[in-house]
Structure formats: structure tokens, C-alpha cells
C-alpha atoms as a PDB file:
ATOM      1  CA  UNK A   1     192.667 295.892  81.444  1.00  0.00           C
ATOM      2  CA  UNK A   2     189.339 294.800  81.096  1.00  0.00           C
ATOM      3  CA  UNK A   3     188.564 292.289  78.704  1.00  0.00           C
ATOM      4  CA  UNK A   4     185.623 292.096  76.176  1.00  0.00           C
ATOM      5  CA  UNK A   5     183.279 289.858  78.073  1.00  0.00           C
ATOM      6  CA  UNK A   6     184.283 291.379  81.201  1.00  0.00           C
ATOM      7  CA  UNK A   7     182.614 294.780  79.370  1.00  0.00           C
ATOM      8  CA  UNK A   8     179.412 292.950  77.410  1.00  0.00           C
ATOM      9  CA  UNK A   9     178.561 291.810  81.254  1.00  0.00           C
ATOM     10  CA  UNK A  10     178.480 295.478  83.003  1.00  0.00           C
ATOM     11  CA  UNK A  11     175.841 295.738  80.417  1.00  0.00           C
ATOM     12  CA  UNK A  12     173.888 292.257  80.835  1.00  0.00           C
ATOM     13  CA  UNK A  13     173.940 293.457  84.237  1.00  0.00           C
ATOM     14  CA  UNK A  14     171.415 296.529  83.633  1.00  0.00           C
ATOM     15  CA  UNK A  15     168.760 294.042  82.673  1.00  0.00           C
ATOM     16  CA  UNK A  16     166.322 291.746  84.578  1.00  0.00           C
ATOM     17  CA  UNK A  17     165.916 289.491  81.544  1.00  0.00           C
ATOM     18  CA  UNK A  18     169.291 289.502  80.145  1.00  0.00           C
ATOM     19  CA  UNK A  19     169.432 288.873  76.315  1.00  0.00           C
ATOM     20  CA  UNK A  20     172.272 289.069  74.530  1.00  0.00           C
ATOM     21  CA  UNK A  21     173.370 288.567  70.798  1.00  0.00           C
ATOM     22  CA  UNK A  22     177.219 288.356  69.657  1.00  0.00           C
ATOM     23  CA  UNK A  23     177.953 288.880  66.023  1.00  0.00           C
ATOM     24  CA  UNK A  24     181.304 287.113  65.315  1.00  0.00           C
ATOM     25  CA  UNK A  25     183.819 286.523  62.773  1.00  0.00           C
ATOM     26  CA  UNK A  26     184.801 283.293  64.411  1.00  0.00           C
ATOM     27  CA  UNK A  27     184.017 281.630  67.966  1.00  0.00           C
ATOM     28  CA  UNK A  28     185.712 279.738  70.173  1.00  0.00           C
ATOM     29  CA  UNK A  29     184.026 279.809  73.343  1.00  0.00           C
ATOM     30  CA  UNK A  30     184.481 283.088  74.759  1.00  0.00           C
ATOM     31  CA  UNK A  31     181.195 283.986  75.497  1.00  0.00           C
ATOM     32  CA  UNK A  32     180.222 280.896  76.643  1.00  0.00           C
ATOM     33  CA  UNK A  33     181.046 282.718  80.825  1.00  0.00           C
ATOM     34  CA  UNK A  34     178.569 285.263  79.827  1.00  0.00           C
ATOM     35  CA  UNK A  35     175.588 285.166  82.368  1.00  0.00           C
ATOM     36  CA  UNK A  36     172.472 285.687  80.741  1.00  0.00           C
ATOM     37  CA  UNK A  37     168.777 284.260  79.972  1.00  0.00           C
ATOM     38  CA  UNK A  38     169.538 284.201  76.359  1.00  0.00           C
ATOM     39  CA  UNK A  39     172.621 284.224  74.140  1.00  0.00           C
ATOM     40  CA  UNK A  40     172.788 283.844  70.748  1.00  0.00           C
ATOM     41  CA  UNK A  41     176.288 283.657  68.651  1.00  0.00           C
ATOM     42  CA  UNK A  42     176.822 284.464  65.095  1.00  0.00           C
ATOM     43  CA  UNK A  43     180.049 283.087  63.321  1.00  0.00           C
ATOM     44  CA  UNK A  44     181.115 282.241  60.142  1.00  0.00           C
ATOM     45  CA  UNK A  45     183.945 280.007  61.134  1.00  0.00           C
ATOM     46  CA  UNK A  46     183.188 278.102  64.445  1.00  0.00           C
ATOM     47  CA  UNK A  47     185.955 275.816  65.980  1.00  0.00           C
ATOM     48  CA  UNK A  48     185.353 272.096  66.247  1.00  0.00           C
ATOM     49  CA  UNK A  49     185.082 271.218  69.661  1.00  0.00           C
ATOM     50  CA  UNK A  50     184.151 274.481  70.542  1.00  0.00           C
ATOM     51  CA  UNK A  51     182.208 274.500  73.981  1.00  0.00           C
ATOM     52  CA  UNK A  52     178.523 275.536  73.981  1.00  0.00           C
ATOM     53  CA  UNK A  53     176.129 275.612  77.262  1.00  0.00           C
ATOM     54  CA  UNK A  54     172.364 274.941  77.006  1.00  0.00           C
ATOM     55  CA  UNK A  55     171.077 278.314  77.134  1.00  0.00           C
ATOM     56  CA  UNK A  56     173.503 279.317  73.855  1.00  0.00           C
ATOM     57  CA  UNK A  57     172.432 278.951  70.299  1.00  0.00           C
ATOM     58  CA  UNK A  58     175.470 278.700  68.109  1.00  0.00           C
ATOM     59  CA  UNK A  59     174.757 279.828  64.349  1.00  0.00           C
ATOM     60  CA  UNK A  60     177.534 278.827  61.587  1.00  0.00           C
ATOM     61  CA  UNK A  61     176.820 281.341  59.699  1.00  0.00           C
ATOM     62  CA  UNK A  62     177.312 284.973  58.337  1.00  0.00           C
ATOM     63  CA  UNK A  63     175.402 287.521  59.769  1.00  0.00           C
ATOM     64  CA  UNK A  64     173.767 288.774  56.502  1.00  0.00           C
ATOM     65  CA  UNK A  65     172.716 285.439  56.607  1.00  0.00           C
ATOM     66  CA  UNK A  66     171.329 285.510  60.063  1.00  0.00           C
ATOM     67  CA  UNK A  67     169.622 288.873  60.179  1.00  0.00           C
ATOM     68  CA  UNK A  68     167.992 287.478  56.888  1.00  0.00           C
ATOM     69  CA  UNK A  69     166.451 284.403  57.689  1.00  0.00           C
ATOM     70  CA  UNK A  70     166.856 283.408  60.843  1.00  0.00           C
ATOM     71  CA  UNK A  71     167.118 286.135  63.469  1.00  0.00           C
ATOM     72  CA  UNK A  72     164.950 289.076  61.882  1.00  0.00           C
ATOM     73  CA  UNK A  73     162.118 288.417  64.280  1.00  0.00           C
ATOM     74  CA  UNK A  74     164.262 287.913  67.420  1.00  0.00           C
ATOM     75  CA  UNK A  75     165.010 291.284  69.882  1.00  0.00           C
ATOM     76  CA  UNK A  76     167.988 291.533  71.977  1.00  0.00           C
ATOM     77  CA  UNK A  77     168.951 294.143  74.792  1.00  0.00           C
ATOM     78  CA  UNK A  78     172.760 293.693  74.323  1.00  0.00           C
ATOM     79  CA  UNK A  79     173.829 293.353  71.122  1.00  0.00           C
ATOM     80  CA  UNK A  80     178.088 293.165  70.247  1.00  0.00           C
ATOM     81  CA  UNK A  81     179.562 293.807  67.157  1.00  0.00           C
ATOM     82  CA  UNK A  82     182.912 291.758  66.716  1.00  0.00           C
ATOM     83  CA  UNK A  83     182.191 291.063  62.947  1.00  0.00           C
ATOM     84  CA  UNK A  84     184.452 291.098  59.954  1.00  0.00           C
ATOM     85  CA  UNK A  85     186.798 294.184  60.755  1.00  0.00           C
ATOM     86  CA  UNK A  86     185.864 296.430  57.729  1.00  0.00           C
ATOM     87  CA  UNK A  87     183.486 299.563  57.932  1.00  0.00           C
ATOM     88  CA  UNK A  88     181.484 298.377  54.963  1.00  0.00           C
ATOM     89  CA  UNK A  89     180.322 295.160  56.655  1.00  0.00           C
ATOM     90  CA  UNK A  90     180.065 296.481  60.453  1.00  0.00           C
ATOM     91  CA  UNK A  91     178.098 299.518  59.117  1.00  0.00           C
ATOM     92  CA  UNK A  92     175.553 296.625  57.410  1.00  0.00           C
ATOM     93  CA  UNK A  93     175.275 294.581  60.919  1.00  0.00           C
ATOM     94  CA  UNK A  94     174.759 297.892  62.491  1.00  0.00           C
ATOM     95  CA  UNK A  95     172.026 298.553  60.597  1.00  0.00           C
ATOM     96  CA  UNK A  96     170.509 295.080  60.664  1.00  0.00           C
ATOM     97  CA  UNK A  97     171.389 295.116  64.359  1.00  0.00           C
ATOM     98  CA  UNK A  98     169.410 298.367  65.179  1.00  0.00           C
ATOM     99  CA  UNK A  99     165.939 296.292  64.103  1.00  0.00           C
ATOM    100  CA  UNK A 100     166.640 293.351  66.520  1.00  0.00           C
ATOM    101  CA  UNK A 101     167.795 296.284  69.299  1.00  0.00           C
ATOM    102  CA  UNK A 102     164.795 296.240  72.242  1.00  0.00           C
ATOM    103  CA  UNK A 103     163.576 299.396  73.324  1.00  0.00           C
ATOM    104  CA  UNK A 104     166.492 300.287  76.073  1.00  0.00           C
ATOM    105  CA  UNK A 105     169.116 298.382  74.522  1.00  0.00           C
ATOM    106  CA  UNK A 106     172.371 298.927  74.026  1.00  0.00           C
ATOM    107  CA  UNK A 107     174.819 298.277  71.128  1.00  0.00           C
ATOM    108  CA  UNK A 108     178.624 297.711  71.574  1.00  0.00           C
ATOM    109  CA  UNK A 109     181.088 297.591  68.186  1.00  0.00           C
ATOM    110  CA  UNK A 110     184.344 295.887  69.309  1.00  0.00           C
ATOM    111  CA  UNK A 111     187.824 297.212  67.985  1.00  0.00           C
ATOM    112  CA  UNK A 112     187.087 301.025  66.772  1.00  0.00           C
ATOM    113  CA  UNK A 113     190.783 301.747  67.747  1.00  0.00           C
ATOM    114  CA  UNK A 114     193.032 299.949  66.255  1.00  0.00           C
ATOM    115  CA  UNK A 115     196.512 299.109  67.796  1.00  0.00           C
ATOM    116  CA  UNK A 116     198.610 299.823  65.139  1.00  0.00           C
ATOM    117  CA  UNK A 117     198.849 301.134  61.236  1.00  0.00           C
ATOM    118  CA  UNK A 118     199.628 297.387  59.943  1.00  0.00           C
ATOM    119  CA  UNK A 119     196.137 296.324  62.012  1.00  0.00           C
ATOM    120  CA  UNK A 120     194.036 299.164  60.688  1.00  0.00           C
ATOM    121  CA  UNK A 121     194.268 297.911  57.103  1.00  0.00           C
ATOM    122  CA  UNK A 122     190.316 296.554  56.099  1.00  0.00           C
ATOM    123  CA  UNK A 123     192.300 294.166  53.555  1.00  0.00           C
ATOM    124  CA  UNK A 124     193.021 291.106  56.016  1.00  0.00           C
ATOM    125  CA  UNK A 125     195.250 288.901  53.216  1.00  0.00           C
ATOM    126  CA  UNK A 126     196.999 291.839  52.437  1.00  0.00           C
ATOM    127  CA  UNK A 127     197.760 292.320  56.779  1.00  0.00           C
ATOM    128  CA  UNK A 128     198.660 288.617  56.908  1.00  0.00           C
ATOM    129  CA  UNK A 129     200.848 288.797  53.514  1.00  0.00           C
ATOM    130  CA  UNK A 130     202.917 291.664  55.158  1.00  0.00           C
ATOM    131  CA  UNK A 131     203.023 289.820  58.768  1.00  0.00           C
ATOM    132  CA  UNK A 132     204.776 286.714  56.676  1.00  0.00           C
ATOM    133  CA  UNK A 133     207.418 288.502  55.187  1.00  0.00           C
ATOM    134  CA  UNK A 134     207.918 290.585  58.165  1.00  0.00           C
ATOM    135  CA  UNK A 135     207.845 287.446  60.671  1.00  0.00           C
ATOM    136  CA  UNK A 136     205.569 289.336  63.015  1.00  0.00           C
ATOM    137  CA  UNK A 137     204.131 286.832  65.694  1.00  0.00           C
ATOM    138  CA  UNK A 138     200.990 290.111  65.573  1.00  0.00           C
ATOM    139  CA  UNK A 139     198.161 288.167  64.866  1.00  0.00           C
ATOM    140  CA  UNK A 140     195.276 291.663  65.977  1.00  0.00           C
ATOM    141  CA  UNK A 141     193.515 292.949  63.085  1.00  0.00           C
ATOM    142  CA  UNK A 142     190.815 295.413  63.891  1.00  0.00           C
ATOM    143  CA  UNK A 143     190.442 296.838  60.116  1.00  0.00           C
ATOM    144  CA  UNK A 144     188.872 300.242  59.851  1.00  0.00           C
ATOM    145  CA  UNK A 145     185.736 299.684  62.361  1.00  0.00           C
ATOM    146  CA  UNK A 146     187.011 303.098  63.105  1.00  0.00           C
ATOM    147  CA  UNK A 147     185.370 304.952  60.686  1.00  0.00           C
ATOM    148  CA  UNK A 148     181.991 303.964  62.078  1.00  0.00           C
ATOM    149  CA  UNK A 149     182.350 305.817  65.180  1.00  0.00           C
ATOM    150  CA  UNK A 150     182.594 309.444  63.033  1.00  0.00           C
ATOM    151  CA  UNK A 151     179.536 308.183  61.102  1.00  0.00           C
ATOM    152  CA  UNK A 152     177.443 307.396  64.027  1.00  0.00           C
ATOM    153  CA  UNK A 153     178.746 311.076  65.243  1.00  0.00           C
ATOM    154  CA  UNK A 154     178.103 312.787  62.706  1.00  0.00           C
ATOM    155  CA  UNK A 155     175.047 311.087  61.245  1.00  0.00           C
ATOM    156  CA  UNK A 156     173.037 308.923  63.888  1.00  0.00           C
ATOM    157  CA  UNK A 157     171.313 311.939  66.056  1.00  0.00           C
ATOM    158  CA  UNK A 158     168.834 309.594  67.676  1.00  0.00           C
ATOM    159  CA  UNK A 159     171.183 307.775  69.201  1.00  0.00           C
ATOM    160  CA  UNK A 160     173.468 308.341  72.217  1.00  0.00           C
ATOM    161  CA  UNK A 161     176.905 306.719  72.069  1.00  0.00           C
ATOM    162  CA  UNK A 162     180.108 306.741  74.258  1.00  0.00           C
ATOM    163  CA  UNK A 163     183.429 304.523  74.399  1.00  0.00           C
ATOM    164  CA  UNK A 164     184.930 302.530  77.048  1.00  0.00           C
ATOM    165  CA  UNK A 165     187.923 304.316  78.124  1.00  0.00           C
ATOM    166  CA  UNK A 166     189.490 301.478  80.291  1.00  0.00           C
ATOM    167  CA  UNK A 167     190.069 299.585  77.461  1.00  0.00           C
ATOM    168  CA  UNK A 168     189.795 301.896  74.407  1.00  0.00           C
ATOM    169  CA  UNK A 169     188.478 299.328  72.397  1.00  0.00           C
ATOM    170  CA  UNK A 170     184.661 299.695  72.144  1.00  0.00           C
ATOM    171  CA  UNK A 171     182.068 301.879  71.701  1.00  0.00           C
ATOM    172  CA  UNK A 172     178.671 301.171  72.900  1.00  0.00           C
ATOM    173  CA  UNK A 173     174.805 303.374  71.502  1.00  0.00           C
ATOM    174  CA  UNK A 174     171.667 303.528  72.611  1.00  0.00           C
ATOM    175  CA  UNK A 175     168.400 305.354  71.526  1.00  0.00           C
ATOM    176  CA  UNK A 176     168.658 308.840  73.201  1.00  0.00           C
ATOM    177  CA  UNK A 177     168.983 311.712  71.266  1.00  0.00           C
ATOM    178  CA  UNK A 178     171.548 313.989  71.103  1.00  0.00           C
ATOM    179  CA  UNK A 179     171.442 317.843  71.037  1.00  0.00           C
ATOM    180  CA  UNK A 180     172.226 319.683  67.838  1.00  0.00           C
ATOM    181  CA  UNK A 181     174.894 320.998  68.901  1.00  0.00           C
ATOM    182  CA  UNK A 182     176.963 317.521  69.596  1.00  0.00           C
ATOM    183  CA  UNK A 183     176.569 316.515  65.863  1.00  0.00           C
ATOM    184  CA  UNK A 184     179.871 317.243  63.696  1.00  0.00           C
ATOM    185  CA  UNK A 185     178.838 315.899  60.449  1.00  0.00           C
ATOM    186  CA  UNK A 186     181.871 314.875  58.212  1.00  0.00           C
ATOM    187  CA  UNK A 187     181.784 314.495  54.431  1.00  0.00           C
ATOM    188  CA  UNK A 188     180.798 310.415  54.025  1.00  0.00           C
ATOM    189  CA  UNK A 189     183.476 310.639  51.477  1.00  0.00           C
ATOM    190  CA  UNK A 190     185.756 312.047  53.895  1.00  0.00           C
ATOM    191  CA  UNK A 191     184.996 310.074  56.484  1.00  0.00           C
ATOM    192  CA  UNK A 192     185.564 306.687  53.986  1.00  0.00           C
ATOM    193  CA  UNK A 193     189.199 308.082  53.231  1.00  0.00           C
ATOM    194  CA  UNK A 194     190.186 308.632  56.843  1.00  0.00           C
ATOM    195  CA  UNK A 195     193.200 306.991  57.378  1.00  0.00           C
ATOM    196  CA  UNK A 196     194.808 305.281  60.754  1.00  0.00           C
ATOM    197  CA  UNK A 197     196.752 308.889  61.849  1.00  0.00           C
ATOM    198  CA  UNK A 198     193.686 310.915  61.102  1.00  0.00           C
ATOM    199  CA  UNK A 199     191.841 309.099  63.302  1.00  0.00           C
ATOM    200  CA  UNK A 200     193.908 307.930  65.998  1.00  0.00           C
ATOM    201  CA  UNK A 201     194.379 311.993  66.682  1.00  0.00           C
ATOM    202  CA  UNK A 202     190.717 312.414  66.371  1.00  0.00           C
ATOM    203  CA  UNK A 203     189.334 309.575  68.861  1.00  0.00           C
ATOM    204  CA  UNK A 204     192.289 310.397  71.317  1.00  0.00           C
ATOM    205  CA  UNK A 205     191.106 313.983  71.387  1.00  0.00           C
ATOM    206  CA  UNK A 206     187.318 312.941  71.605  1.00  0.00           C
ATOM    207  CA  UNK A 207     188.720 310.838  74.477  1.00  0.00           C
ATOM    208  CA  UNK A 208     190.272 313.647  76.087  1.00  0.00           C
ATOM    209  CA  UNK A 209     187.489 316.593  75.753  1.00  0.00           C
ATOM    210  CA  UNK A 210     184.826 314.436  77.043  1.00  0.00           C
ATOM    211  CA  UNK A 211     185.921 313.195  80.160  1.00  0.00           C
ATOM    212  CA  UNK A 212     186.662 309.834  82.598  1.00  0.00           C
ATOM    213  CA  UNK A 213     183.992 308.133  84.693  1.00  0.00           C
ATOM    214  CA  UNK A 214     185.535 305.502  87.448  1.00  0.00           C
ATOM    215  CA  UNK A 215     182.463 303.476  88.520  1.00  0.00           C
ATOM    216  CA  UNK A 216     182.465 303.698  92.335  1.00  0.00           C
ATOM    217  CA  UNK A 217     180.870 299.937  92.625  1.00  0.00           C
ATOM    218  CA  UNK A 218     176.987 300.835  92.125  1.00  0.00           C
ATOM    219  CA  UNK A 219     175.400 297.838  90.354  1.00  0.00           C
ATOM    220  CA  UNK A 220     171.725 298.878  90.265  1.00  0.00           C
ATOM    221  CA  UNK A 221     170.306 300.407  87.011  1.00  0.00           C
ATOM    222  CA  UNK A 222     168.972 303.359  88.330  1.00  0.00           C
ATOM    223  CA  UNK A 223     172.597 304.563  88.202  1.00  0.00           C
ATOM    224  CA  UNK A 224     173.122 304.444  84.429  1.00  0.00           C
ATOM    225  CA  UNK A 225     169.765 305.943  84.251  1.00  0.00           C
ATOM    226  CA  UNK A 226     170.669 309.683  85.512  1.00  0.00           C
ATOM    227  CA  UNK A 227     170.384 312.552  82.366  1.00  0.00           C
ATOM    228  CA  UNK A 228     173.831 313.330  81.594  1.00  0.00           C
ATOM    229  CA  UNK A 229     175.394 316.102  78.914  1.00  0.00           C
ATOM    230  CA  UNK A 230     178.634 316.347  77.104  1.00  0.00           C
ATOM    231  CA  UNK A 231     180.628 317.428  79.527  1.00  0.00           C
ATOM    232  CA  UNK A 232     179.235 314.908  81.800  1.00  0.00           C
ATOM    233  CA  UNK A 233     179.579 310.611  82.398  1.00  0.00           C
ATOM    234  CA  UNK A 234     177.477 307.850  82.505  1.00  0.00           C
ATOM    235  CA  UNK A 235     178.317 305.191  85.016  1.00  0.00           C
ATOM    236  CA  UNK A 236     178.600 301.382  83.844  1.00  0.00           C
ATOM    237  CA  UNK A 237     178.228 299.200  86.943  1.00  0.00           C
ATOM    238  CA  UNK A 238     180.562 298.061  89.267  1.00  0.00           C
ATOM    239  CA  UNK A 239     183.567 296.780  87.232  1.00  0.00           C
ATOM    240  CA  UNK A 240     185.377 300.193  86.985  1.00  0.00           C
ATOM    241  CA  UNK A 241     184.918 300.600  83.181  1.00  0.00           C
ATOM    242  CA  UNK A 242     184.571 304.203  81.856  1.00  0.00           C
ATOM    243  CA  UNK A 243     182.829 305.890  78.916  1.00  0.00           C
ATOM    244  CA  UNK A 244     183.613 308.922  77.350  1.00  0.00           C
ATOM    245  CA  UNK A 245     181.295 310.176  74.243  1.00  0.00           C
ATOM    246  CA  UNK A 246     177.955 312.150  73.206  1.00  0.00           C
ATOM    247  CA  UNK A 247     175.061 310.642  75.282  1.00  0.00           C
ATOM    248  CA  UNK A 248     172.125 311.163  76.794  1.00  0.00           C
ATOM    249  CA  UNK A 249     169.689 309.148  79.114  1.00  0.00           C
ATOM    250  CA  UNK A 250     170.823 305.646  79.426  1.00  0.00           C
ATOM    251  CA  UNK A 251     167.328 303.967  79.179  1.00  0.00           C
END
């Protein structure tokens, strides 16, 4: 399975100036293999020690705190999500993130399927309360990021969106707008009450309806930049990921 960076990099890859900005609940050093012009990380809790490189800037602080005074004149082609796991507070950087998105961007939200019921909870004490009692060595927590991907569904017609099906994880937008038909508006109050079951079934079947793409090793941009329709794929680059969603042009 592919990991995260692994994914952000098929993406860096579709740009001559690579720019990249990493919204984080904490860092330690992950992105620092990322190969781009320009990387800036976001964290509230950053590990002493942690490893930086010169072409990183490494922010200690929360991203309301960012997109407010510090990075709300900066633009970014790739842009990843891996915030605090709630939908409140990943809906907020989505929307901050959207004015620091360059024209051709693309934005990927990390963890919108959750691994189990226990790691789909948005309440983190309670998850680690129930992890002590229960001795679980479990330490994932993706919270319920999941709801976002129904909003931007139902809600965000201007913008394309798919998810990478090799690892299930993430789901990546971009401004290209979507048909009328491909919007299936939910109740926001019913979307806010889904629960872990609800949408497990739901994602699994979006997974299903829409298709696989296996990238066959193409690495120039012109291939993500073909029109494609629902029942159609987008290619990724040459590391084999897959996407499966509502999308248009890639551009």
C-alpha cells in the first residue's frame, strides 16, 4: 500500500514549480522526502529534534492561526489536509485552504475512511479513554473527516473530486465543475449525524459504481489532463495509485 507521501508526490509531480503546503496536527518529519520548490508545514505540536531541510518552513502553530496571519497571502498547487480529525475543523481548513489553492491545484484531505468504529469517533480523549481500559496497542484516529466527502458531493459543484482507491484513505478536488446530474445533495443535518456504518456502506459503494484506474507508468501531465465523466478515470502518474469519484478536467 501506498503511503501518504508516496500519494502527495504523484501530485507534486504534475507541476513544473512544485509548491506544496501540509496542514498537520503534529510533525515529525515525514514530509521532509517530499521533492518540491516549496514546502510549507503547519503543526500544532512539532517534535523536538524533528528534522527540517532548507527549502521547508516549519510553523508551530494551528492552522486558524496560519491561514490568519501568516499564510493568507501565500498560493500553493498541492495542498494536504491531515489536520485535527473532526469535520468541524477540516471543513474550516478546507475553506481557508481553497483561497491559498493556485489556479490548477489540487487539494487532498487525509483519512476520510476510517479503519474502524472506535477510530471514527471526532472526540479523541474519549478514543484514548476507551483504548486504556481496553489495552488496545491502536493508536489510528481518523475522527469523522468522513463526513466532508458527502458535503463536498453534495454541495461543492465547482469542484471535481475523486479518492485514491489504492489506499482508501484520501480524497483529493480540484476546480472543475461537475454536471448536475453528479450532485446528490444530503440534508447538512443529515449529513452531520452520519454515523461510521452509514458511511462506510456509502463510500464503499461510491467506490464500487465509479470505477478503478491502474496508472500504466505515464508521468507527463498531459495525461491527467484528458476530459473524463463519471463513469470514467483520471490517471495519477506513474506510481499505480487510483481514483475513483465525480471529476472533470484535471487542470
Amino acid at each position: 500500500m501506498q503511503t501518504l507521501a508516496e500519494v502527495t508526490q504523484v501530485f507534486l509531480n504534475m507541476y513544473e514549480n512544485k509548491t506544496y503546503l501540509e496542514i498537520n496536527r503534529y510533525y515529525d518529519g515525514s514530509s521532509s522526502s517530499l521533492d518540491a520548490h516549496k514546502k510549507v508545514v503547519v503543526a500544532q505540536d512539532v517534535q523536538p529534534g524533528t528534522p527540517t531541510q532548507n527549502d521547508m518552513q516549519l510553523h508551530a502553530a494551528s492552522s486558524d492561526e496560519y491561514f490568519y496571519s501568516i499564510g493568507k497571502e501565500e498560493r500553493f498547487n498541492v495542498i494536504l489536509l491531515d489536520g485535527v480529525h473532526t469535520f468541524e475543523q477540516t471543513y474550516r481548513d478546507l475553506q481557508n485552504a481553497l483561497l491559498c489553492l493556485e489556479d490548477g491545484g489540487v487539494i487532498i484531505i487525509d483519512d476520510i475512511m476510517p479503519n474502524s468504529y472506535l477510530a471514527s469517533l471526532p472526540d479523541i480523549n474519549l478514543v484514548a479513554r476507551i483504548r486504556k481500559q481496553s489495552q488496545s496497542e491502536d493508536q489510528s484516529w481518523m475522527g469523522d473527516v468522513y463526513k466532508l466527502a458527502f458535503l463536498i458531493e453534495g454541495y461543492f459543484q465547482q469542484f471535481s473530486f475523486a479518492a485514491v482507491r489504492e489506499t482508501g484513505r484520501q480524497l483529493v478536488m480540484w476546480r472543475a465543475p461537475r454536471r448536475a446530474a453528479s450532485m446528490r445533495p444530503m440534508r447538512l443535518e443529515h449529513i452531520c449525524r452520519l454515523g461510521y456504518a452509514d458511511a462506510l456502506a456509502r463510500l464503499i459503494h461510491r467506490a464500487v459504481v465509479c470505477g478503478v484506474f491502474w496508472a500504466d507508468g505515464a508521468r507527463d501531465r498531459a495525461s491527467v489532463l484528458t476530459r473524463v465523466d463519471l463513469d470514467r478515470s483520471v490517471s495519477t502518474g506513474g506510481t499505480g495509485a487510483g481514483l475513483w469519484g465525480h471529476h472533470g478536467p484535471l487542470v
